[in-house]
N, C-alpha and C. Protein backbone atom coordinates (compact mmCIF):
# COMPACT_ATOMS: atom_id res chain seq x y z
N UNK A 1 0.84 -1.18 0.00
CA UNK A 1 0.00 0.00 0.00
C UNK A 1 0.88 1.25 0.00
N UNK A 2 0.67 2.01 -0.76
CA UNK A 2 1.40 3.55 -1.08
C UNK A 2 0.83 4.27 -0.10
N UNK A 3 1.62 4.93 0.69
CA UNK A 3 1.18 5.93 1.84
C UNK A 3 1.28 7.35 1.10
N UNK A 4 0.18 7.92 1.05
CA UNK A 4 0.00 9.10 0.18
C UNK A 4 0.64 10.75 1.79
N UNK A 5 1.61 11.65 0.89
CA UNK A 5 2.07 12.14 2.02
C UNK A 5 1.59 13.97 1.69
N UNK A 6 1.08 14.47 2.45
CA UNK A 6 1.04 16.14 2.23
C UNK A 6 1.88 16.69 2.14
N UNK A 7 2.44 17.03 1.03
CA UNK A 7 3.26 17.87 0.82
C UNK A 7 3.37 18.76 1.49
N UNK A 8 2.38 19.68 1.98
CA UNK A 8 2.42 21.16 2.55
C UNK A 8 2.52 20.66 4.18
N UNK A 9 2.63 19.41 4.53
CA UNK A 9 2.10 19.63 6.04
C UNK A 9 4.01 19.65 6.52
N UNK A 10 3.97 20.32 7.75
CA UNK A 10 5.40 20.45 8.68
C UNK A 10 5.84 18.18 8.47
N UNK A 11 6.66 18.45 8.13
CA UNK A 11 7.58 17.30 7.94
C UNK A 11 8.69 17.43 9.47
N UNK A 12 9.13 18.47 10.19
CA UNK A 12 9.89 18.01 11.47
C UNK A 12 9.09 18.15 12.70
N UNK A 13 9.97 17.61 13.67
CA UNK A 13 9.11 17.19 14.77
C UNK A 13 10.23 17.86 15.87
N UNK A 14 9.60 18.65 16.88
CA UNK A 14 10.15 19.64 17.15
C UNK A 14 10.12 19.00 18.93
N UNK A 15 11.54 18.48 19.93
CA UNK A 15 11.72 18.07 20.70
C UNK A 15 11.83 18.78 21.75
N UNK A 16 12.62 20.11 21.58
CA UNK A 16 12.53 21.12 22.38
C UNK A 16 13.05 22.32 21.80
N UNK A 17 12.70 23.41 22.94
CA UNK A 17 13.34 24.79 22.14
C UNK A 17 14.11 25.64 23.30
N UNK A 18 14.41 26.52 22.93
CA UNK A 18 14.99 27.43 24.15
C UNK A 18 15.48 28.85 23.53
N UNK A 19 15.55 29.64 24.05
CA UNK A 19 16.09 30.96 23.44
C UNK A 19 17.72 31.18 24.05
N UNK A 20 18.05 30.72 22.74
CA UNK A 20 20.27 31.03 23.07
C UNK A 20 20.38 32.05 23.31
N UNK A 21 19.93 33.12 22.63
CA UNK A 21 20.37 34.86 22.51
C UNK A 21 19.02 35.59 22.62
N UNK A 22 19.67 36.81 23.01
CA UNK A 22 18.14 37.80 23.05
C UNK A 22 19.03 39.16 22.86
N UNK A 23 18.51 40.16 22.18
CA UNK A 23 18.86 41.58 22.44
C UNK A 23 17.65 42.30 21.98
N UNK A 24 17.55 43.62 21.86
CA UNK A 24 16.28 43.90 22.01
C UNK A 24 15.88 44.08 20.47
N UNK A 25 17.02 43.37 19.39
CA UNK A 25 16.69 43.50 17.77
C UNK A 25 15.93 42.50 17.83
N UNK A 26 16.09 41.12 18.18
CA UNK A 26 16.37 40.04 17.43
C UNK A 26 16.27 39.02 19.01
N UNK A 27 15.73 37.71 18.52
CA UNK A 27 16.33 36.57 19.67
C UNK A 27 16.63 35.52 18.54
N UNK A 28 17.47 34.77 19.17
CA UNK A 28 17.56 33.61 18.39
C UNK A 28 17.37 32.25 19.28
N UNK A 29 16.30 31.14 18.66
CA UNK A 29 15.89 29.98 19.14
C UNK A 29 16.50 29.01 18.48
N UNK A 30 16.71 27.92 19.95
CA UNK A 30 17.50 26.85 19.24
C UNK A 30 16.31 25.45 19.53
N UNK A 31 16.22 25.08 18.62
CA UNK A 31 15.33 23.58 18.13
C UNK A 31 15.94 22.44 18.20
N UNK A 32 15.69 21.71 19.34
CA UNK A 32 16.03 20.20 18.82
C UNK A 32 15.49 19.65 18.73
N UNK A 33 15.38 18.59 16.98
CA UNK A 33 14.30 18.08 16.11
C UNK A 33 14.53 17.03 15.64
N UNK A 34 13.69 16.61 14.94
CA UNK A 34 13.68 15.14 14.29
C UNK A 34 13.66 16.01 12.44
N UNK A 35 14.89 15.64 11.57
CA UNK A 35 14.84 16.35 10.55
C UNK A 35 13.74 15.35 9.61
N UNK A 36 12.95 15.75 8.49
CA UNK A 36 12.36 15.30 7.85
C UNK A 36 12.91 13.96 6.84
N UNK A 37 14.54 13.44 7.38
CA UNK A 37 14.87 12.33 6.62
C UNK A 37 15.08 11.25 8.08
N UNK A 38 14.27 12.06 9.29
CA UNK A 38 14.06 10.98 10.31
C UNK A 38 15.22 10.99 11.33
N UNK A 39 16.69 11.95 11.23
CA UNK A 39 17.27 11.59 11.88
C UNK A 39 17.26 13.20 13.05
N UNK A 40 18.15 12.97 13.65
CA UNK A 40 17.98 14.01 15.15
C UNK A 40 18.68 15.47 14.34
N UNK A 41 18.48 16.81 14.76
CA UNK A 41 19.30 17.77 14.47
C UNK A 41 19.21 18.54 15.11
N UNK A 42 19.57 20.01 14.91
CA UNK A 42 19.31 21.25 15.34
C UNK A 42 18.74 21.73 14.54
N UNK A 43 18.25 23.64 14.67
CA UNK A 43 17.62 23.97 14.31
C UNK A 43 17.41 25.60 14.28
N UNK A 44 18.62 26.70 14.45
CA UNK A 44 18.17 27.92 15.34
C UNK A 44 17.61 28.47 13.99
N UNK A 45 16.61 29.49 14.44
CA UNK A 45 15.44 30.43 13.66
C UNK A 45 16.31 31.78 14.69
N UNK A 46 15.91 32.90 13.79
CA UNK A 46 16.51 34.62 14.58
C UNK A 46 14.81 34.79 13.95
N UNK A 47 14.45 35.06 15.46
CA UNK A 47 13.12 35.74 15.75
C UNK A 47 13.04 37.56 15.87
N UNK A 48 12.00 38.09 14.56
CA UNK A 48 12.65 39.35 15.09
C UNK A 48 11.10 39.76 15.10
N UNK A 49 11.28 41.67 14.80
CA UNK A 49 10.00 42.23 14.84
C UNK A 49 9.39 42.38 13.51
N UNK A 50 8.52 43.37 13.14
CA UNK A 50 8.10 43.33 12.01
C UNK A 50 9.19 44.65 11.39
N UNK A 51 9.32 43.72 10.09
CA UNK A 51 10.24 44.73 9.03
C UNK A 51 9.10 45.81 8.45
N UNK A 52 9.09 47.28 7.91
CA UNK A 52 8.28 47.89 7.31
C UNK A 52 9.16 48.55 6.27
N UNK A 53 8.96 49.09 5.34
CA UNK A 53 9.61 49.52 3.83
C UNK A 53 8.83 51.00 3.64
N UNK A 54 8.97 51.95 3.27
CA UNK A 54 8.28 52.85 3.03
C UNK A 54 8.82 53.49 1.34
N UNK A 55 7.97 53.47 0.56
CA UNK A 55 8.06 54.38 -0.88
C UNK A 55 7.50 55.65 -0.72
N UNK A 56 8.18 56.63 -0.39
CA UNK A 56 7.51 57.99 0.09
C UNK A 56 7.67 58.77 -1.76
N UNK A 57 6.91 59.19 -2.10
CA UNK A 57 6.52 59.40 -3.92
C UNK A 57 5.84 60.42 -4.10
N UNK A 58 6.74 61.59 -4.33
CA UNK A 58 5.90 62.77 -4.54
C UNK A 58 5.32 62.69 -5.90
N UNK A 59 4.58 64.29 -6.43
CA UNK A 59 3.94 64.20 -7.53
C UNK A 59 4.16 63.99 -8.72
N UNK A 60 5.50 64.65 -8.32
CA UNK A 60 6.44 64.12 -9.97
C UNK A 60 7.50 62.89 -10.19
N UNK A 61 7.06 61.77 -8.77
CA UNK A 61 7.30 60.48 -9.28
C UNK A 61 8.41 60.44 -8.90
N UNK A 62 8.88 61.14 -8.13
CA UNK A 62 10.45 61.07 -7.38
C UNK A 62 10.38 60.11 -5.88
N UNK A 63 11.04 59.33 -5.56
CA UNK A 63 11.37 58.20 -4.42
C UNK A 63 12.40 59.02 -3.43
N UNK A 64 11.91 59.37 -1.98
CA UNK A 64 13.06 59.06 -1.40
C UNK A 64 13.23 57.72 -0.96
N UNK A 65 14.83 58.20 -1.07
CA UNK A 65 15.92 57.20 -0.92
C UNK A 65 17.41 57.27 0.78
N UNK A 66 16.90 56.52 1.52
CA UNK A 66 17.39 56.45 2.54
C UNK A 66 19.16 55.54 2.07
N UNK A 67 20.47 56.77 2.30
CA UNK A 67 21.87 55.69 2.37
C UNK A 67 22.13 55.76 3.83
N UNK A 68 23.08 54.28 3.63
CA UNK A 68 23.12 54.34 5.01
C UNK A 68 24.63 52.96 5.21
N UNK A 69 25.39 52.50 5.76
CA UNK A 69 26.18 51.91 6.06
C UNK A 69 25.90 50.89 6.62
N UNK A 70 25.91 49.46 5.97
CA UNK A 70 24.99 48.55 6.47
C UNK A 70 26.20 47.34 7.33
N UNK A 71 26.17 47.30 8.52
CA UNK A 71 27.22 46.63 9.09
C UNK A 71 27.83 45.29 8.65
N UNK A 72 26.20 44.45 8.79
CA UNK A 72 26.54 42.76 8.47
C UNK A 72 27.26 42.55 6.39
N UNK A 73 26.95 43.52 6.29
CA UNK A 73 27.12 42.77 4.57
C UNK A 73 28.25 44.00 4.19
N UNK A 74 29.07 45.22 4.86
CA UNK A 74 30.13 45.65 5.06
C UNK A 74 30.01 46.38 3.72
N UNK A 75 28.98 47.14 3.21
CA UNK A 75 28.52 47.86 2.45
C UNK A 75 27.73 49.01 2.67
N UNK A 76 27.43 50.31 1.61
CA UNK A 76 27.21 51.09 1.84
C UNK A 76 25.60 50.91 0.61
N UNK A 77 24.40 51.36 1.48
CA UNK A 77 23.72 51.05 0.75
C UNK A 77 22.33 51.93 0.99
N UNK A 78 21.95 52.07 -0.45
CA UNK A 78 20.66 52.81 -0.95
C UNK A 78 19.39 52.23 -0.84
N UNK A 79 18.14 52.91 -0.07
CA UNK A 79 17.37 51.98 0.59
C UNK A 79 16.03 52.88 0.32
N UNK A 80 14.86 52.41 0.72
CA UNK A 80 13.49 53.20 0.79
C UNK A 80 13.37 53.34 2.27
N UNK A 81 13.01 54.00 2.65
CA UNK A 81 12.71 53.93 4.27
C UNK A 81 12.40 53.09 4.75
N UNK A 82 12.74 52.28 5.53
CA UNK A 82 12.81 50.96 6.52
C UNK A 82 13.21 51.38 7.85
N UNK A 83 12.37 50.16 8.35
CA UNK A 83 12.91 49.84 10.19
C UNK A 83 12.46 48.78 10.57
N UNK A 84 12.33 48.47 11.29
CA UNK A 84 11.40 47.76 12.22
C UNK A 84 10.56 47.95 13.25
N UNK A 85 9.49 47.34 13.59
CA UNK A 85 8.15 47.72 14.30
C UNK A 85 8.67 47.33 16.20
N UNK A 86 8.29 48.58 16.93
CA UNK A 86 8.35 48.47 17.99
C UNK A 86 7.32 47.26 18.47
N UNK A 87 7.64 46.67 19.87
CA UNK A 87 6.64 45.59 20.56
C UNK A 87 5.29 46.39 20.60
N UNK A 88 4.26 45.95 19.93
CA UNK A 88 2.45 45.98 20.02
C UNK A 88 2.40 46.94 19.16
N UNK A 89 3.04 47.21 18.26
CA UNK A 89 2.95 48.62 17.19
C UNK A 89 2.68 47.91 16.15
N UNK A 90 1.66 48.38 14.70
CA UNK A 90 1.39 48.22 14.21
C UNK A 90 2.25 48.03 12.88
N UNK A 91 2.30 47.49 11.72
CA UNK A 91 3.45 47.64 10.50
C UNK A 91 3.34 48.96 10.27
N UNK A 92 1.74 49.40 10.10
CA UNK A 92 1.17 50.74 9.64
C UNK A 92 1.89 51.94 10.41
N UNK A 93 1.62 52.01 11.48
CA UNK A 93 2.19 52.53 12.69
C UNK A 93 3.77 52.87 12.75
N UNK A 94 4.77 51.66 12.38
CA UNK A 94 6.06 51.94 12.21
C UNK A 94 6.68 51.90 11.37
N UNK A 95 5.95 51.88 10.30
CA UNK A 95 6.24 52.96 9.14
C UNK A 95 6.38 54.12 9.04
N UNK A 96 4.90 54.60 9.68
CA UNK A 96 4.83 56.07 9.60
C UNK A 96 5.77 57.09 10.52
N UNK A 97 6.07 55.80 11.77
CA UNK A 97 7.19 56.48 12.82
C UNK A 97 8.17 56.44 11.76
N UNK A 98 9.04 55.79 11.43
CA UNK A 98 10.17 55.80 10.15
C UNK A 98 10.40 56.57 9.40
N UNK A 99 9.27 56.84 8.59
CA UNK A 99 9.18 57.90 7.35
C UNK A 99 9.17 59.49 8.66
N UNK A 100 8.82 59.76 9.33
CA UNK A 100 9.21 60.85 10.00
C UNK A 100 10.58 60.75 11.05
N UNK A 101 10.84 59.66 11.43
CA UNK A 101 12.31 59.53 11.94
C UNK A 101 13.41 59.73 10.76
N UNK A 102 13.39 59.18 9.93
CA UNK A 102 14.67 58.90 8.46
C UNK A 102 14.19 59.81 7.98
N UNK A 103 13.31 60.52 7.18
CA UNK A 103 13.45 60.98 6.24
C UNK A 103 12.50 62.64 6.50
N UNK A 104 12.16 62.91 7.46
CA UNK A 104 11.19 64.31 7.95
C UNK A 104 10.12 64.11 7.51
N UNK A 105 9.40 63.20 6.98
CA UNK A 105 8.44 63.29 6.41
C UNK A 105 7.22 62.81 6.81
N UNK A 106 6.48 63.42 6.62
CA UNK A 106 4.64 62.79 7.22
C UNK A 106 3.97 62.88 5.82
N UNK A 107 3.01 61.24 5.85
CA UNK A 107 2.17 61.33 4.89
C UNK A 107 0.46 61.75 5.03
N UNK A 108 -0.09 62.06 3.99
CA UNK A 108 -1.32 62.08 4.30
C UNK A 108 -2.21 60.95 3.57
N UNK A 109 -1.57 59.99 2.81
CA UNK A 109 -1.98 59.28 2.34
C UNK A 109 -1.24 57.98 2.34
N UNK A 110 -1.87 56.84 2.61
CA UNK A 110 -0.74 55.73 2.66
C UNK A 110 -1.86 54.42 2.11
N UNK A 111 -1.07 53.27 1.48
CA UNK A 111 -1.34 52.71 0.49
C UNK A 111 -0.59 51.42 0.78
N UNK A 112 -1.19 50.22 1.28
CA UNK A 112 -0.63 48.82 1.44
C UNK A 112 0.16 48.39 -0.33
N UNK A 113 1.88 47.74 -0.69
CA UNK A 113 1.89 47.50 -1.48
C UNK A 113 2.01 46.21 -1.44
N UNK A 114 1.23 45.26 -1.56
CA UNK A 114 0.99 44.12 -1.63
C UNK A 114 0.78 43.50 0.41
N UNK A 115 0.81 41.94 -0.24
CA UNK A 115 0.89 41.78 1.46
C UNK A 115 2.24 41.60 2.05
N UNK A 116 2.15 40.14 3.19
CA UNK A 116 3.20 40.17 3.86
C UNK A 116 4.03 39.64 3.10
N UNK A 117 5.79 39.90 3.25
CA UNK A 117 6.56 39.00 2.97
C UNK A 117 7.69 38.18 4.23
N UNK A 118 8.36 37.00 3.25
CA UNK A 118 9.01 36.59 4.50
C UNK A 118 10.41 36.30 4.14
N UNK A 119 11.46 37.18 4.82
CA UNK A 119 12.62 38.87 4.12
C UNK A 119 13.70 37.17 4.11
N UNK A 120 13.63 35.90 4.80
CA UNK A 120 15.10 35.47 4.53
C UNK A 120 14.40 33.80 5.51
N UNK A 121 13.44 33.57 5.29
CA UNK A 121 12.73 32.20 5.60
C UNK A 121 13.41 31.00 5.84
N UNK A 122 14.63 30.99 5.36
CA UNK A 122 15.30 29.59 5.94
C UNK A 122 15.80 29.64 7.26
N UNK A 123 15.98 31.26 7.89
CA UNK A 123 16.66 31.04 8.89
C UNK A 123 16.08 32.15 9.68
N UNK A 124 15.42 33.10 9.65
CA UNK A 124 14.09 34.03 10.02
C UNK A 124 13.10 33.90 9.97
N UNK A 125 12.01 34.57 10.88
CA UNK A 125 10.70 34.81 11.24
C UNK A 125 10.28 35.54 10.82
N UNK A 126 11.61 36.35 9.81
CA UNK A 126 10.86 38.00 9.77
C UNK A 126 10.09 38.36 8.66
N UNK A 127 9.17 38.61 8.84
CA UNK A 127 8.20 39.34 8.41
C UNK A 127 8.41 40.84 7.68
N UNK A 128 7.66 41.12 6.34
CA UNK A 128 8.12 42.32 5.82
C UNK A 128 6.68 43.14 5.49
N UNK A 129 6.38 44.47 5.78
CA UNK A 129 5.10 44.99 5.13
C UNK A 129 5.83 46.44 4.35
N UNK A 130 5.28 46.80 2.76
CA UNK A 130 5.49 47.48 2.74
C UNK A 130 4.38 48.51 2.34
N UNK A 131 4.71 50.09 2.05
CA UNK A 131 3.48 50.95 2.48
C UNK A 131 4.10 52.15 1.01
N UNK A 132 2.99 53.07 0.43
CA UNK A 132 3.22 53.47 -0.70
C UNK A 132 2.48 55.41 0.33
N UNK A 133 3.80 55.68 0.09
CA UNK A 133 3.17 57.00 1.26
C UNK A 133 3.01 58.26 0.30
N UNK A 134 2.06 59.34 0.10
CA UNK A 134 2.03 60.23 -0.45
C UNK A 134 1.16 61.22 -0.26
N UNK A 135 0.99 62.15 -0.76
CA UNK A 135 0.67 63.69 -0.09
C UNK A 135 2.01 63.87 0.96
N UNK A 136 3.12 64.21 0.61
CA UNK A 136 4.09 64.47 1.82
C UNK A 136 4.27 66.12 2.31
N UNK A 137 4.21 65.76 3.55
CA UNK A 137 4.80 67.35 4.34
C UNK A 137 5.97 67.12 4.95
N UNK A 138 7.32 67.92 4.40
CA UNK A 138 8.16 67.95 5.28
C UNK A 138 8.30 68.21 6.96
N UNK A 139 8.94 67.81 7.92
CA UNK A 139 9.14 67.97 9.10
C UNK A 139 10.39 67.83 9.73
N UNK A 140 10.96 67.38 10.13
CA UNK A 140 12.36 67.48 11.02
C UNK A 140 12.70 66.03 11.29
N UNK A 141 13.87 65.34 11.22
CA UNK A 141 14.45 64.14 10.91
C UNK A 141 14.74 63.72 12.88
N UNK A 142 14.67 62.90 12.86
CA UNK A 142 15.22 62.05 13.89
C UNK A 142 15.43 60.87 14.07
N UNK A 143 16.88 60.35 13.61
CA UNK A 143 17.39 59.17 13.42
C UNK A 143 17.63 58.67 14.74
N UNK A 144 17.60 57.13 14.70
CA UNK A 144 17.97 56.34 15.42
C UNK A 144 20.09 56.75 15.99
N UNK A 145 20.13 56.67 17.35
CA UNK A 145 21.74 56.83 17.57
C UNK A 145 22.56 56.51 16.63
N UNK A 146 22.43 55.07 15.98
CA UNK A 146 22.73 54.17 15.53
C UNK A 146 23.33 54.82 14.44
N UNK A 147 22.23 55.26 13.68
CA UNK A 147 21.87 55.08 12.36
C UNK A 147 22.52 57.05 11.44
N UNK A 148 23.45 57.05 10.68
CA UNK A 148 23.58 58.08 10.39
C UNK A 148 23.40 57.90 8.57
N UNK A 149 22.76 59.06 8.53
CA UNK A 149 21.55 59.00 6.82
C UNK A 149 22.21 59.76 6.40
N UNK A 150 21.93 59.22 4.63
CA UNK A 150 21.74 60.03 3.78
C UNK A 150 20.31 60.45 3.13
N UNK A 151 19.99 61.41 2.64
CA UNK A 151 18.91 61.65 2.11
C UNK A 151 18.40 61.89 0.85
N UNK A 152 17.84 61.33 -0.22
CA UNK A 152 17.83 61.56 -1.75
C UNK A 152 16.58 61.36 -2.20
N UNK A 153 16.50 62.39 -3.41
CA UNK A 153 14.87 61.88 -4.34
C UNK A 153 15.42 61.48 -5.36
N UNK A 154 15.00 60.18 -6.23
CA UNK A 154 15.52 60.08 -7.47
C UNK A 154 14.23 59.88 -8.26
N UNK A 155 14.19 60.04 -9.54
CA UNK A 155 12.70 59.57 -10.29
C UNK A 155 12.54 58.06 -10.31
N UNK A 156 11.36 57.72 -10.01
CA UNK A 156 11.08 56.21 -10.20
C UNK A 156 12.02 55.34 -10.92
N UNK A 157 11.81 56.05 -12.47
CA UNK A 157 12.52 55.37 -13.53
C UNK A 157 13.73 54.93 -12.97
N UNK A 158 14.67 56.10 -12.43
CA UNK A 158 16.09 55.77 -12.14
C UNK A 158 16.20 54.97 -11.20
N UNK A 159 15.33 54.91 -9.86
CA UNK A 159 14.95 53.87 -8.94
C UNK A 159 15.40 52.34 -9.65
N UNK A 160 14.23 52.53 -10.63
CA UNK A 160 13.86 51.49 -11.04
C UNK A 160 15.36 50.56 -11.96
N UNK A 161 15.81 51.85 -12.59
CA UNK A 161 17.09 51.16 -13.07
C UNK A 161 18.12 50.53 -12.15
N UNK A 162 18.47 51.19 -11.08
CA UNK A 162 19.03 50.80 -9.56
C UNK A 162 19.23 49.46 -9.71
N UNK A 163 17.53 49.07 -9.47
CA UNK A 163 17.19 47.93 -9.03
C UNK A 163 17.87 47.21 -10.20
N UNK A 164 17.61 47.23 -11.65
CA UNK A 164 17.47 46.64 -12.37
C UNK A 164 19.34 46.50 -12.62
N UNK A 165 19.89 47.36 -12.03
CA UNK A 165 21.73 47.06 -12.11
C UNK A 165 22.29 46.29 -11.01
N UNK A 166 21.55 46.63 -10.21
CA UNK A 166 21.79 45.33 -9.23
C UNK A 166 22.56 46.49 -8.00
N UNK A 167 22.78 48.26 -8.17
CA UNK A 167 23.27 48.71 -7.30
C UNK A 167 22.05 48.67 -6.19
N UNK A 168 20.95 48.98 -6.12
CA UNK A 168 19.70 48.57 -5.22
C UNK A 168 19.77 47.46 -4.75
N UNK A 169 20.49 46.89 -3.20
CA UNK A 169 20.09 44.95 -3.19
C UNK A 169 18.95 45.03 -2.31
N UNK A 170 19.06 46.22 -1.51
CA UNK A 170 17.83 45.44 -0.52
C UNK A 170 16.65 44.96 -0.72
N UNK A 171 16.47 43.80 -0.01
CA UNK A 171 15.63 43.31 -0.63
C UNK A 171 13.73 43.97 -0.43
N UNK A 172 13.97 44.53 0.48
CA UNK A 172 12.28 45.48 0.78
C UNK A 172 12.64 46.76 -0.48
N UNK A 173 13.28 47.11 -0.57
CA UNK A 173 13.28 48.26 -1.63
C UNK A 173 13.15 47.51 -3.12
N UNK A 174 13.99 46.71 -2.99
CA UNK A 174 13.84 45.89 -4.91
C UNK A 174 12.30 45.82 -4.72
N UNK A 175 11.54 45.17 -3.69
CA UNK A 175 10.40 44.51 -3.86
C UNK A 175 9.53 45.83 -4.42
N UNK A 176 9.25 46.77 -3.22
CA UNK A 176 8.54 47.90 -3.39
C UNK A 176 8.76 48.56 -4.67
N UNK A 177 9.81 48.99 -5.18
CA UNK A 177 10.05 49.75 -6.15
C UNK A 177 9.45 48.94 -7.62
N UNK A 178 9.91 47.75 -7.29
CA UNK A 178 8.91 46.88 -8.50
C UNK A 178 7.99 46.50 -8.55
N UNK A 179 6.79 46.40 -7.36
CA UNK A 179 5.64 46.43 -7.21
C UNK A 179 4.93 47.41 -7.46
N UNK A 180 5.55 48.97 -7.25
CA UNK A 180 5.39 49.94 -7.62
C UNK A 180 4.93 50.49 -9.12
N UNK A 181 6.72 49.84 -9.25
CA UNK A 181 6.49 50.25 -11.27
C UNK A 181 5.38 49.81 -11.64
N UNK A 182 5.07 48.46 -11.38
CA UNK A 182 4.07 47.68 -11.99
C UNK A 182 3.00 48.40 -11.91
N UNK A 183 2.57 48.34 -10.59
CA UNK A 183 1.27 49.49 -10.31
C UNK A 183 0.93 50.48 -10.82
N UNK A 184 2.24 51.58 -11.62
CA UNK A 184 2.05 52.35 -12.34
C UNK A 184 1.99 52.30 -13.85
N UNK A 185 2.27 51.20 -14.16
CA UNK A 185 2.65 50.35 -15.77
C UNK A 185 3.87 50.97 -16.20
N UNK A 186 4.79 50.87 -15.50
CA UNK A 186 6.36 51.69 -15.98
C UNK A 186 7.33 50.50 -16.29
């Protein structure tokens, strides 16, 4: 008799867990499991908060563009407004903190671009929302300690070429900016 198997259903079997690390970015959990070819393994996942992306797009189709010095990948890199969502805050919510922390800006209009994504799934939890912000009023910047910006508008198009040279990697900005074009038929 052929044992017919679900593809989609969880294939490991999860023995115990524990949290190795914690800081207030990120925790990381360690799993010990039964791997799906039956034998024993490990397992750590980096549990974080929610990622948010912001396309702030004035009338004449210009993107700001957040640079910034990105530690882990030892590059300097061109971004859409991003952060991550404080504990019980909304994606919506820390976005809009973002786009007025990075870049001075408040929207009066904001626009889900697609749904969730999931930013690096083999070895994260994390979660990505991004948001299409417009009617903008300038206001006054306040970056994270951390975090020291650059600030730029470029036109979509050129955005879009970015992406398409491969100087754009991140991956919430490739997404947005090409969900974008699309949306606009560019």
């Amino acid at each position: 008799m052929i044992q017919k198997i679900d593809p989609q259903a969880n294939p490991w079997t999860v023995l115990s867990s524990k949290i190795s690390h914690e800081n207030p970015w990120f925790k990381v959990r360690e799993h010990e499991v039964i791997r799906p070819d039956g034998n024993p393994g490990g397992y750590y996942v980096v549990e974080t908060r929610y990622a948010t992306g912001v396309v702030a797009l004035t009338p004449q189709q210009e993107i700001y563009l957040v640079g910034q010095y990105r530690f882990p990948t030892k590059e300097y890199s061109w971004e859409i407004v991003e952060g991550g969502s404080d504990p019980q805050e909304s994606p919506l919510h820390a976005a809009q903190r973002e786009l007025k922390e990075e870049a001075g800006l408040i929207a009066k209009r904001w626009t889900p671009l697609g749904g969730e994504l999931h930013l690096s799934n083999c070895i994260s939890s994390e979660r990505g929302y991004l948001f299409l912000a417009e009617d903008l009023v300038e206001t006054e910047t306040s970056p994270d300690p951390t975090e020291v910006l650059q600030l730029r508008k470029l036109p979509l198009k050129d955005c879009l070429a970015l992406v398409e040279s491969g100087e754009i990697k991140d991956t919430l900005s490739v997404i947005a900016i090409l969900r974008l074009a699309r949306a606009l038929k560019l």
